[in-house]
Structures are given as structure tokens and as C-alpha cells.
Protein backbone atom coordinates (compact mmCIF):
# COMPACT_ATOMS: atom_id res chain seq x y z
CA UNK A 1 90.56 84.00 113.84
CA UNK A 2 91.25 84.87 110.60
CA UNK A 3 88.58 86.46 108.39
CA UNK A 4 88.88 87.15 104.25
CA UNK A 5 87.62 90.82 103.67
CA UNK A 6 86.52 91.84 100.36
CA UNK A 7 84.00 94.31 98.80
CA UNK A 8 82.94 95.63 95.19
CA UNK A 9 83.39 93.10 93.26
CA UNK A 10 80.78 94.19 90.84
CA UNK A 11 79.89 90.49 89.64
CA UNK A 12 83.46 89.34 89.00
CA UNK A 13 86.58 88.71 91.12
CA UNK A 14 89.75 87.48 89.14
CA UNK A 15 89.64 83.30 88.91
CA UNK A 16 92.21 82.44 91.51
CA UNK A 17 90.89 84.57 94.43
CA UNK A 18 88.75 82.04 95.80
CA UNK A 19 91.61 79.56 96.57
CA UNK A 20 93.50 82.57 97.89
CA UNK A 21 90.58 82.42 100.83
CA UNK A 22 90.83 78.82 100.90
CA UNK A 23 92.60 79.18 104.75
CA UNK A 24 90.13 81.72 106.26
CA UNK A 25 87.78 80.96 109.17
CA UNK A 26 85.21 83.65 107.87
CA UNK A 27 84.72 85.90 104.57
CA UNK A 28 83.05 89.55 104.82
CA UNK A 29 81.64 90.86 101.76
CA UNK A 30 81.31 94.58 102.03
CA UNK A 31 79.07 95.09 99.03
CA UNK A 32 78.51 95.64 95.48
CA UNK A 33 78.66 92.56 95.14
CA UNK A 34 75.82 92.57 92.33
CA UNK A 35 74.18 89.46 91.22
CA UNK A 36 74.22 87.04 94.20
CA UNK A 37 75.55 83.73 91.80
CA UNK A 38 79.09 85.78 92.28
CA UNK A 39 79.61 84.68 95.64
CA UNK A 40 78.66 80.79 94.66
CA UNK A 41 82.58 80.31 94.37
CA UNK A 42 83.30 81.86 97.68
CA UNK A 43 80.09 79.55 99.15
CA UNK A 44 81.62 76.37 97.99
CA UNK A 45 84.54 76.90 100.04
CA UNK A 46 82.26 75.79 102.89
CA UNK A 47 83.19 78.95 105.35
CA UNK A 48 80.80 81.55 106.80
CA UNK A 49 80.10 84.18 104.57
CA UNK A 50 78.52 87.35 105.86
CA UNK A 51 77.31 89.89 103.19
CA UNK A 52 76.08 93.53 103.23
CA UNK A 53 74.08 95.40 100.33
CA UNK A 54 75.87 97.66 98.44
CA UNK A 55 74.71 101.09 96.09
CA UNK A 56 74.33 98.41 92.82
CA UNK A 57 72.51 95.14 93.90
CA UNK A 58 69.20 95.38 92.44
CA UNK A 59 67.69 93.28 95.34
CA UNK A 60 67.42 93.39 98.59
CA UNK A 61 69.12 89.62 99.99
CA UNK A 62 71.07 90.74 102.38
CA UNK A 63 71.23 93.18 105.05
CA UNK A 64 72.10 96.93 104.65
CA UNK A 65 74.68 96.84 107.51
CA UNK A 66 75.95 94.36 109.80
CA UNK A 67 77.21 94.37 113.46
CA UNK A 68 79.17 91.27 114.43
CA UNK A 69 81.32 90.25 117.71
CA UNK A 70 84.51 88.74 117.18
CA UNK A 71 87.19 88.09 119.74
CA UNK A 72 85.81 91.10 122.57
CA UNK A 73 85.18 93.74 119.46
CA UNK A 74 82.25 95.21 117.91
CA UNK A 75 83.09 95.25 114.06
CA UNK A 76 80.46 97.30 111.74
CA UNK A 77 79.89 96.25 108.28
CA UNK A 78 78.44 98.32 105.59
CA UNK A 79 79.20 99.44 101.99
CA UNK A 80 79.03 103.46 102.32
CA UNK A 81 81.04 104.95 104.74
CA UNK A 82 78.57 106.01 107.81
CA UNK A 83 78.16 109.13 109.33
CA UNK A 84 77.33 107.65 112.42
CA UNK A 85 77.82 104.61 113.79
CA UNK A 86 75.71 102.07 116.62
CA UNK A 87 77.21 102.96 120.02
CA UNK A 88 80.33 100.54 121.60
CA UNK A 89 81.63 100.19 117.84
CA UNK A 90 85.43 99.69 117.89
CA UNK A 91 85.86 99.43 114.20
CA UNK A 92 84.03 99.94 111.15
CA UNK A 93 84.21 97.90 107.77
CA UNK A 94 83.31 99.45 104.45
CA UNK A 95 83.68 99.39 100.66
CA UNK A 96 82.45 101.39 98.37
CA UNK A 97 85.41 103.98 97.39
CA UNK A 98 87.54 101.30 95.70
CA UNK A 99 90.23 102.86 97.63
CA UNK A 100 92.33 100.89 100.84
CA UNK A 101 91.95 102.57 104.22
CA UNK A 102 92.94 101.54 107.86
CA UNK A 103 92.65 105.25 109.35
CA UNK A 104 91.93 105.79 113.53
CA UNK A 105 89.73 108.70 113.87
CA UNK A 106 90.38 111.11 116.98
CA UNK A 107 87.66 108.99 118.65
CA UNK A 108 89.67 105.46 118.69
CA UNK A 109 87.56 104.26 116.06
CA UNK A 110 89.27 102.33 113.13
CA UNK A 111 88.16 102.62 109.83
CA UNK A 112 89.22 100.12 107.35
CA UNK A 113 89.01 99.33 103.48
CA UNK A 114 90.14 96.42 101.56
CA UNK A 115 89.61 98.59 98.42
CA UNK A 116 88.17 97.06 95.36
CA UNK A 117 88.86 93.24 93.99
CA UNK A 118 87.80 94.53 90.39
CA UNK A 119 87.93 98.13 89.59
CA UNK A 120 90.12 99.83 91.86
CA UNK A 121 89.71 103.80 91.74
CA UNK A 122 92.68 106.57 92.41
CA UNK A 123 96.11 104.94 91.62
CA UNK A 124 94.85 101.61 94.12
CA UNK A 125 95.60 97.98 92.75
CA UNK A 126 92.86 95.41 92.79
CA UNK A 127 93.24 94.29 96.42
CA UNK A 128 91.45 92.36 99.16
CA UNK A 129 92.23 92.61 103.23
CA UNK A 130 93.28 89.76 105.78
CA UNK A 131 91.95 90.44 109.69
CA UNK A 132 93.55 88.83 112.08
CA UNK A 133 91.77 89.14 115.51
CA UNK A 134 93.36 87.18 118.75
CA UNK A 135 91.57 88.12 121.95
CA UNK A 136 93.19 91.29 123.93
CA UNK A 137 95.37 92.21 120.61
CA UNK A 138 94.73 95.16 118.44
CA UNK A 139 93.47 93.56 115.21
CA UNK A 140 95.45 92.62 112.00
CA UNK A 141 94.55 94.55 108.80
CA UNK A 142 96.98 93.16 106.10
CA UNK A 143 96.08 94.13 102.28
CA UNK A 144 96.60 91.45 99.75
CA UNK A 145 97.18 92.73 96.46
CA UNK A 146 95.97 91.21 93.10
């Protein structure tokens, strides 16, 4: 499975990054995404999109966090970095800093980033993430620079 990560796009995302995500199985939006017509380009590419409020959206269309099963792992999605997260997590997704991360913490969680498609922050490029998850394999984090 492979699965398009992206987060803070802030209502815009440069114009050839939906084709870019034309070959993934799933997209996860880690928030800020603002007004919701901004994902209408990643919609029409006909693939599940999952979607998690961020600190700017003005409305309250999606969740707050998400926890989702793929291929044996528990994956947590949310925009702010957690202090805590649900029990039997093996990795958490998150946006928010505008800043790539793939980090294991002394616990065996994984922490990962695909920084900020828009307005990176700290020296970053404008970047998105690839996961690649195969059943009984470590998962895939790949950043994609734009």
C-alpha cells in the first residue's frame, strides 16, 4: 500500500502536486488544510482521502485526530504533535511545524512529518511524504520535495 502524506497546505498546494499523487492507494491530510474546496483537486483523483483538523480551519468537518489500521499497524493522525498518544500506537502522523521528521522515540514509537507543501519553516523545502507499508516490514517514509 502506498499512501500520499501531506499537511499545511494553508488553502494552496503548487498546481502539479495532484498528478504527483495520481499512483497512491490513499492520501492523509494532516491539517491546515483551511477552506475544504482545497482538497477538491486531490478528491477528483477518485482515492480515499482521510483528513484531520488543523490550528486554522475555521470549521469543524473533519475529525481532530484519526487512528487508522493499515497493514498490522496502528498509525495516529493529527496536526499538533501529541503529548500522549491512544495505547498500541506504533506510529504517529503530524503536521503542523512545517518542518520534516521521521524520529523513533526511546519507546519504539515513530514520529513522522512530511513538513509543509506551502510554507515550509526553518531552512525545509516545500515537501510532501510517500508511506510505503507491506505487511511484517518496517514502513517506508520517503520525502518528496517540491
Amino acid at each position: 500500500m502506498r499512501i500520499a502524506v501531506i499537511a499545511d497546505t494553508h488553502d494552496r498546494f503548487p498546481p502539479g502536486l495532484p498528478a504527483r499523487l495520481q499512483s497512491a492507494d490513499e492520501i492523509w491530510h494532516l491539517g491546515d488544510v483551511c477552506e475544504p474546496e482545497t482538497l477538491a483537486a486531490f478528491s477528483d483523483l477518485g482515492k480515499p482521502l482521510f483528513v484531520v483538523l488543523g490550528n486554522n480551519e475555521t470549521h469543524d468537518l473533519w475529525p481532530r485526530e484519526l487512528a487508522l489500521e493499515r497493514a498490522g499497524l496502528q498509525f495516529f493522525l493529527t496536526h499538533i504533535p501529541p503529548g500522549r498518544v491512544p495505547p498500541g500506537t506504533h506510529v504517529v502522523l503530524h503536521g503542523h511545524t512545517h518542518v520534516p521528521r521521521d524520529e523513533t522515540d526511546e519507546h519504539g514509537l515513530r514520529w513522522l512529518n512530511p513538513g509543509c507543501i506551502t510554507r515550509p519553516n526553518r531552512g525545509a523545502r516545500a515537501s510532501f511524504a510517500w508511506l510505503t507499508l507491506k505487511a511484517g516490514r518496517s514502513p517506508d517514509w520517503r520525502l518528496e520535495m517540491l
